[in-house]
Protein backbone atom coordinates (compact mmCIF):
# COMPACT_ATOMS: atom_id res chain seq x y z
CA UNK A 1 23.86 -64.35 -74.34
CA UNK A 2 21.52 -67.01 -73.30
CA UNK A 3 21.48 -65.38 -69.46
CA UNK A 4 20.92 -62.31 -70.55
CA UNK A 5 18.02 -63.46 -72.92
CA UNK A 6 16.58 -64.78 -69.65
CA UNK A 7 16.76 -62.11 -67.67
CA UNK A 8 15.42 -60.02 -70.08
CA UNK A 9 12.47 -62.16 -70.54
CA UNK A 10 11.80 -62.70 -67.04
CA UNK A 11 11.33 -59.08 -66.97
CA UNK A 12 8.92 -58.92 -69.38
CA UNK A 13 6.72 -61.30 -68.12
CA UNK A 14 6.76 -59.55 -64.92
CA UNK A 15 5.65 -56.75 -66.80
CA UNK A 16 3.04 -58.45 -68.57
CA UNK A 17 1.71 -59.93 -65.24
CA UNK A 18 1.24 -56.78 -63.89
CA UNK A 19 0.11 -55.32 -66.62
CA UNK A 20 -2.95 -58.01 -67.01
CA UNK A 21 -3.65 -57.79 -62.84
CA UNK A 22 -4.11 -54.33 -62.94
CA UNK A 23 -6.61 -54.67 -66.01
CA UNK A 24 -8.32 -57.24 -64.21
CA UNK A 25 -8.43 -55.43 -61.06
CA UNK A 26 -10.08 -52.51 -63.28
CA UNK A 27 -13.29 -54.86 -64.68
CA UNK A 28 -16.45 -53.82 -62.98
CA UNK A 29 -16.74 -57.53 -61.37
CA UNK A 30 -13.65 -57.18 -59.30
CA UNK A 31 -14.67 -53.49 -58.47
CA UNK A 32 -17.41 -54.73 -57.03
CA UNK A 33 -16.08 -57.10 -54.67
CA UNK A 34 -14.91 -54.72 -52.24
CA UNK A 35 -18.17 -53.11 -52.34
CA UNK A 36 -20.16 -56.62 -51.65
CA UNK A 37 -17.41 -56.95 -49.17
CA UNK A 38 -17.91 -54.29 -47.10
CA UNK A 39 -21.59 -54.74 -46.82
CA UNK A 40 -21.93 -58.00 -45.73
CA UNK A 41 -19.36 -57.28 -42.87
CA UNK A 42 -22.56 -54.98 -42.05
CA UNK A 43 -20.25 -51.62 -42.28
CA UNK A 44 -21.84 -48.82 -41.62
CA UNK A 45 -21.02 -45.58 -43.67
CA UNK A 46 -23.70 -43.51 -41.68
CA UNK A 47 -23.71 -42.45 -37.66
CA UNK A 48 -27.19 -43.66 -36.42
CA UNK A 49 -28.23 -39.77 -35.10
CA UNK A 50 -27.28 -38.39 -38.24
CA UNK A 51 -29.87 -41.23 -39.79
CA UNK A 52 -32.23 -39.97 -36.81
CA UNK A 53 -31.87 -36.38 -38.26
CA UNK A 54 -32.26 -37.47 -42.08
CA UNK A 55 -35.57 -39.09 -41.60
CA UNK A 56 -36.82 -36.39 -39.57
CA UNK A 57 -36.06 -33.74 -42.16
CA UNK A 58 -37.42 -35.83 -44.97
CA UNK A 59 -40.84 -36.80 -42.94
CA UNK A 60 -41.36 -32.75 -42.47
CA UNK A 61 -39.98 -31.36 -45.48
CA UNK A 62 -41.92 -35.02 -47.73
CA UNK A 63 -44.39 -33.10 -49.92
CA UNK A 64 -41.79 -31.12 -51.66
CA UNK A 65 -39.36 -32.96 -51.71
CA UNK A 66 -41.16 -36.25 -52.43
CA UNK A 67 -40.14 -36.84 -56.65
CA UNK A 68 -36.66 -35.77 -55.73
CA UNK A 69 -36.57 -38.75 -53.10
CA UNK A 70 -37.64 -41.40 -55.19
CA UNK A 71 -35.56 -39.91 -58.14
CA UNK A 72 -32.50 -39.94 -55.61
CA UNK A 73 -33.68 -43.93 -54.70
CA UNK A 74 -34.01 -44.61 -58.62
CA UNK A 75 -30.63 -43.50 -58.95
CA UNK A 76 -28.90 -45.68 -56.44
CA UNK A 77 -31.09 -48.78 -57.37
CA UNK A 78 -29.77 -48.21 -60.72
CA UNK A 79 -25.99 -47.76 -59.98
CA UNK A 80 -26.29 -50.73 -57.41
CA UNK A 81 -27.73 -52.84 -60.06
CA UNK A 82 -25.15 -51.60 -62.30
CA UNK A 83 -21.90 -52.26 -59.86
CA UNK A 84 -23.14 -55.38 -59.31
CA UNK A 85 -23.46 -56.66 -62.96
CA UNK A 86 -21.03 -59.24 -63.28
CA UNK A 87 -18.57 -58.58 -66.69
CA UNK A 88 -20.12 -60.34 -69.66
CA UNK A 89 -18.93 -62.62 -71.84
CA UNK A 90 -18.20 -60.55 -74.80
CA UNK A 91 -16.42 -58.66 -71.95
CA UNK A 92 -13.91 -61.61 -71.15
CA UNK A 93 -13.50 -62.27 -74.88
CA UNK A 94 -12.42 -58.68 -75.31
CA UNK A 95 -9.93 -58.94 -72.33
CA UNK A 96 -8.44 -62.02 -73.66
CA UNK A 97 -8.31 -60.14 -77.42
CA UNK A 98 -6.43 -57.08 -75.33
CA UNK A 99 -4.10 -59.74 -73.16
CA UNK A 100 -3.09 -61.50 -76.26
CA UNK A 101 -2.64 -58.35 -78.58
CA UNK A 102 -0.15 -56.64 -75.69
CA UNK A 103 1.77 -60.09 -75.89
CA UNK A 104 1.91 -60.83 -78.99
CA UNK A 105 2.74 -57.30 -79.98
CA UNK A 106 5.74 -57.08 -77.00
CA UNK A 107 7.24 -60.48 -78.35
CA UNK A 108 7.44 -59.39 -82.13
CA UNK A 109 8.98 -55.80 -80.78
CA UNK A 110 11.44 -57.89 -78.94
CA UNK A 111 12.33 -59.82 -81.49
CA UNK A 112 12.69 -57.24 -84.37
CA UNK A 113 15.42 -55.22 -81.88
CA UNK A 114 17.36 -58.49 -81.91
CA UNK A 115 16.93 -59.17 -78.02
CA UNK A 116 15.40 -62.58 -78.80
CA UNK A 117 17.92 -63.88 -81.26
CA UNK A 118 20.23 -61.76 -83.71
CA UNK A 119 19.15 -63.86 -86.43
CA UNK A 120 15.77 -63.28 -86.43
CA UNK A 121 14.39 -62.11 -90.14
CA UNK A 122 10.88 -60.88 -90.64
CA UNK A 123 10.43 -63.51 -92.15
CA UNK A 124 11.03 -65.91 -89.19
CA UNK A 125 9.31 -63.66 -87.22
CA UNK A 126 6.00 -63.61 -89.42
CA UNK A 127 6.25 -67.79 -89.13
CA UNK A 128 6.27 -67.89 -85.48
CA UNK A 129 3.84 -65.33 -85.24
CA UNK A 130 1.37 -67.34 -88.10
CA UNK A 131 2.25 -70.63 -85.55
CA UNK A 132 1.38 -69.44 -82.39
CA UNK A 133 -1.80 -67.97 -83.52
CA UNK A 134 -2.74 -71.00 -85.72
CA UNK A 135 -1.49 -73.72 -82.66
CA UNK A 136 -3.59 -71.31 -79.82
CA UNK A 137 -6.77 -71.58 -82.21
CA UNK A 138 -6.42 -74.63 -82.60
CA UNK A 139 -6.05 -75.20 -78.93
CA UNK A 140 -8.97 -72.97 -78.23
CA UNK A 141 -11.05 -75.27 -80.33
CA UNK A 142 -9.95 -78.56 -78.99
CA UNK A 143 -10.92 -77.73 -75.44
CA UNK A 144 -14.29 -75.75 -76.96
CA UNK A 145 -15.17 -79.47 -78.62
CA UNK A 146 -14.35 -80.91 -75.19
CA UNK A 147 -15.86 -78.46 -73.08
CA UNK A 148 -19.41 -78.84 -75.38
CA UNK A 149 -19.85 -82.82 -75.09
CA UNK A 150 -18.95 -82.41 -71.39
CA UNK A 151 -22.42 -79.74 -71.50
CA UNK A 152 -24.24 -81.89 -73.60
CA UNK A 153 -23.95 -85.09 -71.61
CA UNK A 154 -22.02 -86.94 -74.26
CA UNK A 155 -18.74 -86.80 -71.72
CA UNK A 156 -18.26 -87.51 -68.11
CA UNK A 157 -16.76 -84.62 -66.14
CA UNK A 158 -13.86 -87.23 -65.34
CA UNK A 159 -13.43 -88.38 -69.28
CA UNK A 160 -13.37 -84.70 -70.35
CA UNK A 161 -10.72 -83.74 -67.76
CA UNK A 162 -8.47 -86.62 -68.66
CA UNK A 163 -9.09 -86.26 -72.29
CA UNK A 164 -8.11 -82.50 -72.19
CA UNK A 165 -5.39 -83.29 -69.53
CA UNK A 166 -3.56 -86.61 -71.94
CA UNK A 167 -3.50 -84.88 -74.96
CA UNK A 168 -3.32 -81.30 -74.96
CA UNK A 169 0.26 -81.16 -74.36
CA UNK A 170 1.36 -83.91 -76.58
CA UNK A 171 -0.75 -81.84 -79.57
CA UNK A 172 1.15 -78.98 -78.71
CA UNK A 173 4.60 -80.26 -78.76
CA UNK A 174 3.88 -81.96 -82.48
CA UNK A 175 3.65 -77.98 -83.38
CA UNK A 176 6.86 -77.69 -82.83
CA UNK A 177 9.13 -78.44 -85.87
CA UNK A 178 6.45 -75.66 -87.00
CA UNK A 179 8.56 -72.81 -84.92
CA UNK A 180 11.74 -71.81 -86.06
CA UNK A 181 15.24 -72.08 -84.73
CA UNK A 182 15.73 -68.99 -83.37
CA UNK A 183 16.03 -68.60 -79.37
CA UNK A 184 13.01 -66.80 -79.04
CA UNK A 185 11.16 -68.67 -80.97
CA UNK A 186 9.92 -70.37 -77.46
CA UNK A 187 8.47 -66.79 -76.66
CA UNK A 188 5.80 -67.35 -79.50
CA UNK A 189 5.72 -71.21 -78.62
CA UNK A 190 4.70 -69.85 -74.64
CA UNK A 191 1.63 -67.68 -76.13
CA UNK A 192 -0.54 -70.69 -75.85
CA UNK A 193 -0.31 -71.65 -72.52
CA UNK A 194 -0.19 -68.51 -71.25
CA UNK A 195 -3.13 -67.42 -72.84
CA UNK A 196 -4.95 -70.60 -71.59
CA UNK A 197 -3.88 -70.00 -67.59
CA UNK A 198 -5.14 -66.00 -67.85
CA UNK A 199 -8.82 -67.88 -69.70
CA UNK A 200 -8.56 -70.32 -66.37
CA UNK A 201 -7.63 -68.11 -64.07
CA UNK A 202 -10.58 -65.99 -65.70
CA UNK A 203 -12.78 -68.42 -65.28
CA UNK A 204 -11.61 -70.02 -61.90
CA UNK A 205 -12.46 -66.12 -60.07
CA UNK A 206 -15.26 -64.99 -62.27
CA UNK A 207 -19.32 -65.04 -61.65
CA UNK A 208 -21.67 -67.62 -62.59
CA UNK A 209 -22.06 -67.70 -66.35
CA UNK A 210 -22.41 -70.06 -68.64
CA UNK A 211 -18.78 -70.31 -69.98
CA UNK A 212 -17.48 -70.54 -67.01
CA UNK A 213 -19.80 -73.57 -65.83
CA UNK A 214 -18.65 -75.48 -68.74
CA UNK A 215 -15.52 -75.01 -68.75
CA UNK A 216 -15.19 -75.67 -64.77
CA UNK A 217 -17.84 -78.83 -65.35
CA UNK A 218 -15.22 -80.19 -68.41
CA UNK A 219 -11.73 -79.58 -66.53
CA UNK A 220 -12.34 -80.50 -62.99
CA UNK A 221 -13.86 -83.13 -60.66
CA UNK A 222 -16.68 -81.99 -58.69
CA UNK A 223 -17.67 -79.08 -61.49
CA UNK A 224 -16.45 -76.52 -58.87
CA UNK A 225 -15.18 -73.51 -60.88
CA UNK A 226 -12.54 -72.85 -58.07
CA UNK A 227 -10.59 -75.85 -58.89
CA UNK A 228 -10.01 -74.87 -62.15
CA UNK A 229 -7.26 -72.52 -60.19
CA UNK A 230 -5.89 -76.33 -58.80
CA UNK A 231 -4.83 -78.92 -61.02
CA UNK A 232 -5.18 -77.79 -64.81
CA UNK A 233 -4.04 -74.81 -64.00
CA UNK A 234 -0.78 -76.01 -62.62
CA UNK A 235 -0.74 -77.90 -65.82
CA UNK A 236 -0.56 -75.04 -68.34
CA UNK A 237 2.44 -73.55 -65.69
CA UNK A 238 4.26 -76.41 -66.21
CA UNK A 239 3.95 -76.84 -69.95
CA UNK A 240 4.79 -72.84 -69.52
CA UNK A 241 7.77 -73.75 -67.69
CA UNK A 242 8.94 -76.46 -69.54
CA UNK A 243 8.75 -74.08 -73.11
CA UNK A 244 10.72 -71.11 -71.51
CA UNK A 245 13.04 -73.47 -70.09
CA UNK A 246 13.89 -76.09 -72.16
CA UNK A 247 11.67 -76.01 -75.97
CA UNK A 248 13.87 -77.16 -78.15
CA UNK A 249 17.17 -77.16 -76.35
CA UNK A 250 17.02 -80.77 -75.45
CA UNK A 251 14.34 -83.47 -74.70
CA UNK A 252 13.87 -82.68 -70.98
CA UNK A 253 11.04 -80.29 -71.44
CA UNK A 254 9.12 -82.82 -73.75
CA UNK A 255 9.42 -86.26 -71.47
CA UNK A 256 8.92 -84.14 -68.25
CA UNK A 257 5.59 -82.97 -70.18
CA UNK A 258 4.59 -86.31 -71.88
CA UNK A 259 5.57 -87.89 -68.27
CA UNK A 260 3.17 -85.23 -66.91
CA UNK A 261 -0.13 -85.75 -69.68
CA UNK A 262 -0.02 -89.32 -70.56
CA UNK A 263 1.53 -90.96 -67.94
CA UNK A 264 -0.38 -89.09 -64.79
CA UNK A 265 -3.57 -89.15 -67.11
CA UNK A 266 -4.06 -92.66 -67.62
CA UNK A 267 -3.04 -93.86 -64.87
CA UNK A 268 -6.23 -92.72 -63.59
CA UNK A 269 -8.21 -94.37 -66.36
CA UNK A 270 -6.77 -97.78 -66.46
CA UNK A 271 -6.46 -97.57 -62.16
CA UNK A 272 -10.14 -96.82 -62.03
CA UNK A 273 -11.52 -99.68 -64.65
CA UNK A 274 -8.30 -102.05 -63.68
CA UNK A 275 -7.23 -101.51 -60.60
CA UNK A 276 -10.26 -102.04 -57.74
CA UNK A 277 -8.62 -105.75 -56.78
CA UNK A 278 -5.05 -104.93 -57.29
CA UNK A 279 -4.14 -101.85 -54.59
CA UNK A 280 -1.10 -101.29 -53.55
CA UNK A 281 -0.95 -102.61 -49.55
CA UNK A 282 -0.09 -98.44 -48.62
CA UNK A 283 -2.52 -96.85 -50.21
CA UNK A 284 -5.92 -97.55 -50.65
CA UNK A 285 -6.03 -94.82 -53.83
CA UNK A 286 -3.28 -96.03 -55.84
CA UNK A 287 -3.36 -99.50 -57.18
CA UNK A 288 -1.02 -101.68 -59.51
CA UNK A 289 -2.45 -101.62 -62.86
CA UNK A 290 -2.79 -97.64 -62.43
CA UNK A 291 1.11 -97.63 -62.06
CA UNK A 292 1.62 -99.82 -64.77
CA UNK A 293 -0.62 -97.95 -67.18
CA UNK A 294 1.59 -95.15 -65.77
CA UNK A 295 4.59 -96.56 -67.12
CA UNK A 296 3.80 -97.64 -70.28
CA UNK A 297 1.59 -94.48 -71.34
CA UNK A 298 4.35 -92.81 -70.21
CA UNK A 299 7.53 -94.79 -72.11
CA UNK A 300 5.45 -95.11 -75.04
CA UNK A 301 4.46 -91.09 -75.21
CA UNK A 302 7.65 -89.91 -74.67
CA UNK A 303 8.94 -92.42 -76.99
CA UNK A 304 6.92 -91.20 -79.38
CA UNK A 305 7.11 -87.53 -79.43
CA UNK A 306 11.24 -87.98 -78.97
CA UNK A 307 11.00 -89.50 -82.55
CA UNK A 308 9.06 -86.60 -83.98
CA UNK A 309 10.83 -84.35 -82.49
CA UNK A 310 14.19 -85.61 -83.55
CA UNK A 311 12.86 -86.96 -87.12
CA UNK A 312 11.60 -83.44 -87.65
CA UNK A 313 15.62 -82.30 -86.90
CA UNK A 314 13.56 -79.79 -83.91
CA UNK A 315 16.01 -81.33 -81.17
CA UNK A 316 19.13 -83.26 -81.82
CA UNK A 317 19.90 -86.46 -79.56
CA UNK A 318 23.46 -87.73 -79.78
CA UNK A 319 22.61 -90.87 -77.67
CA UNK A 320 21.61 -94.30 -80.12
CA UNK A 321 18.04 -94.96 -79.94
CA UNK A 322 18.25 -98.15 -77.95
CA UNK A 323 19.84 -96.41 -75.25
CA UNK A 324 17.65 -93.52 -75.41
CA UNK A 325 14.66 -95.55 -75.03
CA UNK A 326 15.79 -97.45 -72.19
CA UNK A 327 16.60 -93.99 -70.24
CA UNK A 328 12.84 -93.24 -71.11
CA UNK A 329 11.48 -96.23 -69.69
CA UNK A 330 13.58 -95.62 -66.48
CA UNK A 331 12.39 -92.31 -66.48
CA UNK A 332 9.01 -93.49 -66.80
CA UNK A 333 9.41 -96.12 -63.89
CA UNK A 334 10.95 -93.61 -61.45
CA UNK A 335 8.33 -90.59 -62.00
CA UNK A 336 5.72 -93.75 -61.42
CA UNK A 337 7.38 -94.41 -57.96
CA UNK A 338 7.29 -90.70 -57.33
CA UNK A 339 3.46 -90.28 -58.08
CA UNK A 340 2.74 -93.12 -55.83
CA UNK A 341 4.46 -91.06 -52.61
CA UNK A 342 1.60 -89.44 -50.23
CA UNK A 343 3.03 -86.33 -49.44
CA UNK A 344 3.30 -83.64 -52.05
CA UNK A 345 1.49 -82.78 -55.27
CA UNK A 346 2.35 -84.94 -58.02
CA UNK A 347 0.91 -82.13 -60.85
CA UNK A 348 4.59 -80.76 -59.73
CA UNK A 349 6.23 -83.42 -58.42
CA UNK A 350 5.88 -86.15 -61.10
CA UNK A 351 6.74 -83.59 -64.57
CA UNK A 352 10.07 -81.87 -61.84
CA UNK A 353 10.90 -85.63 -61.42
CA UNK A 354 10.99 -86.69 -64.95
CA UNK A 355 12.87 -83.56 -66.22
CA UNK A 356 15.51 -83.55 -63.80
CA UNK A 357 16.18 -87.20 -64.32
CA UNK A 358 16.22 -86.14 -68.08
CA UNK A 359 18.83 -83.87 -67.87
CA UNK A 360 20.98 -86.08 -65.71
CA UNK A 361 20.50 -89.13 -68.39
CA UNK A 362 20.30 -87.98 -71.81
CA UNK A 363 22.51 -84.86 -71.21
């Protein structure tokens, strides 16, 4: 049944994806691209003797035709002015309304024809509806907060990026125990990353505006609104990932996630205050202390949110708790190794890493 669930839900959100491209590709901004594109490649639309021919009727034929001229001018000004507008911001909010309202509404049709579960009541549907709106306000908040100190000066661009990037998963998966059992319960749970990749993909490809800026200035390094579309992006696919995949089947999805936020995150803040006379002898970048505040971040998030988790009864562990924590802190140890390796990118190598080796040692 399971397989079958998957497949079906792979469809949809192939569905969905195209369905949110195409209204993208319909905003006026993204119109106008191929316009701006085509004249800076200097194209021209007009043969230069039938512009020869054009300027000699309208320098006989002027006096009568003058008022029509500069009407015809006004005209084009104005629809020049108007293709090049860039969307607004009430216009984004709007999309994002539409994007949410078409996934929200597809999930709770799914569910009620039984395709996400055969046990799922109205009742159980109106609860992971009520969660998934109350954890992706929430959400929306946390980042706004974040997003507003980094404007105002009162954050770094690097402490707002690592704030947003260490705890925005591990807020999430507290919500859990909120959802309920059902299979497709992780369809409601997935609502709030994938609404925040379409607002950074949004703002990663949109105009300068002020939103935008702040957002790009709070959640990346240089303030660059193109690497938005790097890093945290990858981040909210992964936490993505790890919800359709795993939720609350087992643990792997949470450690490969807490791995991911607190381990990854602070090994960047304790390697950049700890670690300038303590770098690793290959590789000038990494250093000691940042691997060790890898591990232990790491160990002591995962740690953590497996005891919630379980407490709550949201996932069910048959392993003791000794042994379970000692698999964590080898987890931990391993995905530290891996995020210390110079080739590949360790946004997907380091949360793959700690997954797999979940599944292999808890399971």
């Amino acid at each position: 049944m399971h397989y079958k669930q998957l497949i079906l839900t792979f469809l949809l959100s192939v569905t969905r994806a195209t369905l949110v491209i195409g209204l993208i590709q319909k905003t006026p901004r993204y119109q106008h691209r191929g316009t701006a594109a085509r004249k800076e490649r200097g194209i021209q639309l007009q043969h230069p003797s039938i512009k020869g021919l054009h300027k000699i009727i309208h320098e006989k034929v002027r006096p009568h035709f003058d008022s029509h001229l500069y009407a015809d001018a006004n005209e084009e000004e104005y629809s020049s002015a108007q293709e090049a507008t860039p969307i607004s911001s009430s216009g984004k909010k709007e999309f994002l309304a539409l994007s949410a309202g078409i996934y929200l509404a597809s999930t709770i049709a799914l569910a009620k024809l039984g395709i996400l579960g055969q046990g799922y009541t109205d009742a159980l549907i109106a609860q992971d509806t009520g969660v998934a709106l109350l954890t992706t306000f929430l959400a929306l908040i946390f980042v706004k907060v974040v997003t507003k100190l980094a404007a105002d000066g009162v954050l770094q661009s690097r402490d707002s990026r690592k704030i947003i990037h260490i705890l925005s998963a591990p807020l999430f998966m507290i919500c859990w125990p909120l959802f309920s059992c059902e299979w497709g319960a992780r369809l409601f749970a997935a609502f709030v990353p994938a609404l925040q990749a379409l607002k950074l993909y949004i703002a990663g490809t949109s105009s300068d505006d002020v939103g935008s800026n702040e957002l790009a200035n709070a959640i990346s390094r240089s303030g660059d609104k193109e690497e938005v579309l790097g890093g945290p992006f990858i981040y909210v696919i992964i936490l993505l990932s790890a919800i359709m995949l795993n939720f609350r089947d087992n643990l792997s999805g949470a450690i490969a996630l807490c791995t991911m936020a607190a381990g990854d995150g602070m090994a960047d803040i304790i390697g950049r205050r700890f670690g300038k006379t303590n770098k690793w002898f290959f590789s000038e970048s990494k250093s000691i202390a940042g691997t060790m505040g890898f591990i232990v971040s790491a160990a002591l998030c995962s740690i953590g949110l497996a005891s919630w988790l379980m407490y709550t009864n949201a996932i069910v562990v048959a392993l003791p708790m000794g042994a379970l924590v000692s698999r964590i802190i080898l987890i931990s140890v391993v995905s530290a190794l891996v995020e210390l390796l110079p080739v590949g990118d360790d946004n997907w190598s380091v949360p793959i890493t700690a997954g797999v080796l979940s599944s292999i040692l808890i399971y």
